[in-house]
C-alpha atoms as a PDB file:
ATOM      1  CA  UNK A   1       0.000   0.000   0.000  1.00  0.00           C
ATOM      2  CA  UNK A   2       2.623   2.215   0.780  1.00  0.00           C
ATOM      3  CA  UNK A   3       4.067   1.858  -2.465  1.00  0.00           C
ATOM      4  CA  UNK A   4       1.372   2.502  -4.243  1.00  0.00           C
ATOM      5  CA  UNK A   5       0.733   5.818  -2.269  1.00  0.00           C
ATOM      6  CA  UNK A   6       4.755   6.686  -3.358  1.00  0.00           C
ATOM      7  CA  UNK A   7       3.730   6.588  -6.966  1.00  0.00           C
ATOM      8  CA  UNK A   8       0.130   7.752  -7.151  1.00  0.00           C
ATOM      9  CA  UNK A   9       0.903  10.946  -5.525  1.00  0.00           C
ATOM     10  CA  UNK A  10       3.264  12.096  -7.747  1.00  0.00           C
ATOM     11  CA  UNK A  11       1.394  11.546 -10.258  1.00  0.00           C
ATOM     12  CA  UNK A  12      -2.064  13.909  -8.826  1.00  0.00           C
ATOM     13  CA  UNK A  13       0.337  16.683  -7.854  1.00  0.00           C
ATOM     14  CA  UNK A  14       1.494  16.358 -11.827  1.00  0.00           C
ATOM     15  CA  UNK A  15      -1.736  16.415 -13.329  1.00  0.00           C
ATOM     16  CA  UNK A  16      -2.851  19.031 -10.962  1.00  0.00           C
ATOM     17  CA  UNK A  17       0.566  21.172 -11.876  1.00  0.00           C
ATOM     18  CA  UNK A  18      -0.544  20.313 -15.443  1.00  0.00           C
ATOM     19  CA  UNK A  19      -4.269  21.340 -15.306  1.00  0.00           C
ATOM     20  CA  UNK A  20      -2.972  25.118 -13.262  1.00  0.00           C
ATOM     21  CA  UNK A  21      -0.554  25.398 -16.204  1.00  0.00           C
ATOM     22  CA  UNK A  22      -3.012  25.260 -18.978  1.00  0.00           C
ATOM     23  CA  UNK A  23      -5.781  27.366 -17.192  1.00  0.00           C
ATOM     24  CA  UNK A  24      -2.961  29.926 -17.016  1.00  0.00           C
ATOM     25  CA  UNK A  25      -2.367  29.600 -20.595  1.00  0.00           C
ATOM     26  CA  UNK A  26      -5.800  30.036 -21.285  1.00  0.00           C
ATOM     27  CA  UNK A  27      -5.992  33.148 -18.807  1.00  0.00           C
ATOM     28  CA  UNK A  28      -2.899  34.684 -20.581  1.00  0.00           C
ATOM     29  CA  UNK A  29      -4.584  33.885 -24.109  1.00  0.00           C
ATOM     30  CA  UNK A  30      -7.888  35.369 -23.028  1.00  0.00           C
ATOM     31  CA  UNK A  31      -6.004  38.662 -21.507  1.00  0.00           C
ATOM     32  CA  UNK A  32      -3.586  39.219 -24.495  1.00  0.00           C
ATOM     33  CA  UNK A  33      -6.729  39.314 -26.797  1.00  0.00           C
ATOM     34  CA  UNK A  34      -9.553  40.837 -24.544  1.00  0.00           C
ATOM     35  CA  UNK A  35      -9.875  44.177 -26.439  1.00  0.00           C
ATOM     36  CA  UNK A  36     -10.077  42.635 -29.918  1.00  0.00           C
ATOM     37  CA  UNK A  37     -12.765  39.727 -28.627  1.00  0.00           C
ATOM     38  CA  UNK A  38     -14.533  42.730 -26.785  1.00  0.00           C
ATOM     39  CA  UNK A  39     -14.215  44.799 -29.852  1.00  0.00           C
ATOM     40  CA  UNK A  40     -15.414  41.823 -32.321  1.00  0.00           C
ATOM     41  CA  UNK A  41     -18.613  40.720 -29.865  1.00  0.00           C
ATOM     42  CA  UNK A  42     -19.955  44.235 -29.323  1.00  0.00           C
ATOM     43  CA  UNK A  43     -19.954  44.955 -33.082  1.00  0.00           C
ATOM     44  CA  UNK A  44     -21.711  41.911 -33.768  1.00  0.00           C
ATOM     45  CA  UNK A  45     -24.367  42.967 -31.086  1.00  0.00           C
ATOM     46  CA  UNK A  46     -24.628  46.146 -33.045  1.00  0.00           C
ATOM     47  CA  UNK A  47     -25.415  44.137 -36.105  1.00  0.00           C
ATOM     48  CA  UNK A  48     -27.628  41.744 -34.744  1.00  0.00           C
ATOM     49  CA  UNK A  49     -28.826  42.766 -31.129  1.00  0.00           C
ATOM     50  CA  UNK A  50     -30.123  39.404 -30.363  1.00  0.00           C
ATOM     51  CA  UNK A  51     -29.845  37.688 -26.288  1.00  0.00           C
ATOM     52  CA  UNK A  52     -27.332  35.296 -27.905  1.00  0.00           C
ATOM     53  CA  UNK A  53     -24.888  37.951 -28.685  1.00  0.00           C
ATOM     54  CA  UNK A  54     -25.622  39.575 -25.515  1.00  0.00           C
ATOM     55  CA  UNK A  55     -24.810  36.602 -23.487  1.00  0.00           C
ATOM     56  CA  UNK A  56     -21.773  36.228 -25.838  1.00  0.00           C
ATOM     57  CA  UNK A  57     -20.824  39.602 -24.368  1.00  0.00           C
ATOM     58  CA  UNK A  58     -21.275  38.792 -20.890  1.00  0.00           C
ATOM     59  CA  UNK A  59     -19.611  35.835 -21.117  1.00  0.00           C
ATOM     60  CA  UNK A  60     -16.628  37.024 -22.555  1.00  0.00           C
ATOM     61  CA  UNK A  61     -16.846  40.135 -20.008  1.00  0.00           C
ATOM     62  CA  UNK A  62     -16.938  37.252 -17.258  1.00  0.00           C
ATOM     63  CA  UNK A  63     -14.270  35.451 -18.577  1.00  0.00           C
ATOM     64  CA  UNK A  64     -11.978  38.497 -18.573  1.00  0.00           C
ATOM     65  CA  UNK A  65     -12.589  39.136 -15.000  1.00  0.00           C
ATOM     66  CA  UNK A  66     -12.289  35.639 -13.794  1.00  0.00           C
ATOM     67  CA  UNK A  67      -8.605  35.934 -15.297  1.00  0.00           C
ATOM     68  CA  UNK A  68      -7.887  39.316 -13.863  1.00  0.00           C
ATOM     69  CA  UNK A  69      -5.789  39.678 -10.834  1.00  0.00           C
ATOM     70  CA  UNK A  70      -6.847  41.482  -8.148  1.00  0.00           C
ATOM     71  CA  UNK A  71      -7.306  45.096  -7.918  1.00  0.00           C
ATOM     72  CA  UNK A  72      -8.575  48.268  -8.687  1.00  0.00           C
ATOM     73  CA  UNK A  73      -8.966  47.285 -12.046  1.00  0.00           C
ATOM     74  CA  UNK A  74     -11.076  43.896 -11.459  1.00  0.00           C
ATOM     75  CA  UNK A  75     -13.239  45.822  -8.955  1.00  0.00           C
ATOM     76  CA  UNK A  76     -14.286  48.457 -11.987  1.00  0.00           C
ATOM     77  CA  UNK A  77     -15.176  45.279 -14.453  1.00  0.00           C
ATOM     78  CA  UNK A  78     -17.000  44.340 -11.876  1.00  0.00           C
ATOM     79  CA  UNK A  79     -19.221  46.713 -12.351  1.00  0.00           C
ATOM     80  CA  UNK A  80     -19.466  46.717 -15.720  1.00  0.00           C
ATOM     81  CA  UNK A  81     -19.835  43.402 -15.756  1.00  0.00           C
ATOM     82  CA  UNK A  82     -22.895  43.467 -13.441  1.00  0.00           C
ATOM     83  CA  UNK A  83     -24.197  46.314 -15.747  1.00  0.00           C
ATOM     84  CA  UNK A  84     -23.956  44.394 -18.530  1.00  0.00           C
ATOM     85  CA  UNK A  85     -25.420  41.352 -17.337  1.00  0.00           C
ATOM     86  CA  UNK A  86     -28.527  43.605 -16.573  1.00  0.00           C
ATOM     87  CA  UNK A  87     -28.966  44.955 -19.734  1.00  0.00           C
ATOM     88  CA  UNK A  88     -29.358  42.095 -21.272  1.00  0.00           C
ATOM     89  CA  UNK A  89     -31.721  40.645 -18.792  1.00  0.00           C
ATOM     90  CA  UNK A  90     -33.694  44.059 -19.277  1.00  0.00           C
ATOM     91  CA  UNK A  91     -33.802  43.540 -23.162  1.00  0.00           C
ATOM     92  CA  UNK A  92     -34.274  39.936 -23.393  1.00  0.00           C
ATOM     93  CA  UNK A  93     -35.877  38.842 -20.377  1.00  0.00           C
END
């Protein structure tokens, strides 16, 4: 048993190390491109203001702020993110 403890807890603290290091990718991808995705989702709302493409908005808006570190700045998307999550639950029900 105690061997078998040696080797499977390597291995969870790998795939854990693993699964951190792609969610930071994904963080780092999401931040690196946030104004162009904000830029491309809010003119396709303008084109077709539908509660899909809202969503899409406040999804991506979430997204952004679940990667942000702390801090002034992630307190203000807070806001707007709220904002925005009520406008489209105003306009779309």
């Amino acid at each position: 048993m105690k061997k078998l403890l040696t080797i499977l807890v390597p291995i969870c603290i790998f795939i854990g190390c693993e699964d951190e290091a792609k969610e930071a990718t994904a963080c780092a991808d999401i931040l690196a491109n946030m104004e162009a995705n904000l830029d491309a989702a809010n003119a396709k709302f303008e084109n077709d203001p539908t509660k899909e493409n809202c969503d899409a908005i406040a999804k991506l808006a979430q997204e952004i702020y679940d990667c942000m570190p702390a801090g002034p700045d992630k307190d203000e998307l807070k806001e707007g993110l709220d904002q925005i999550k009520a406008s489209c639950s105003s306009l779309f029900g």
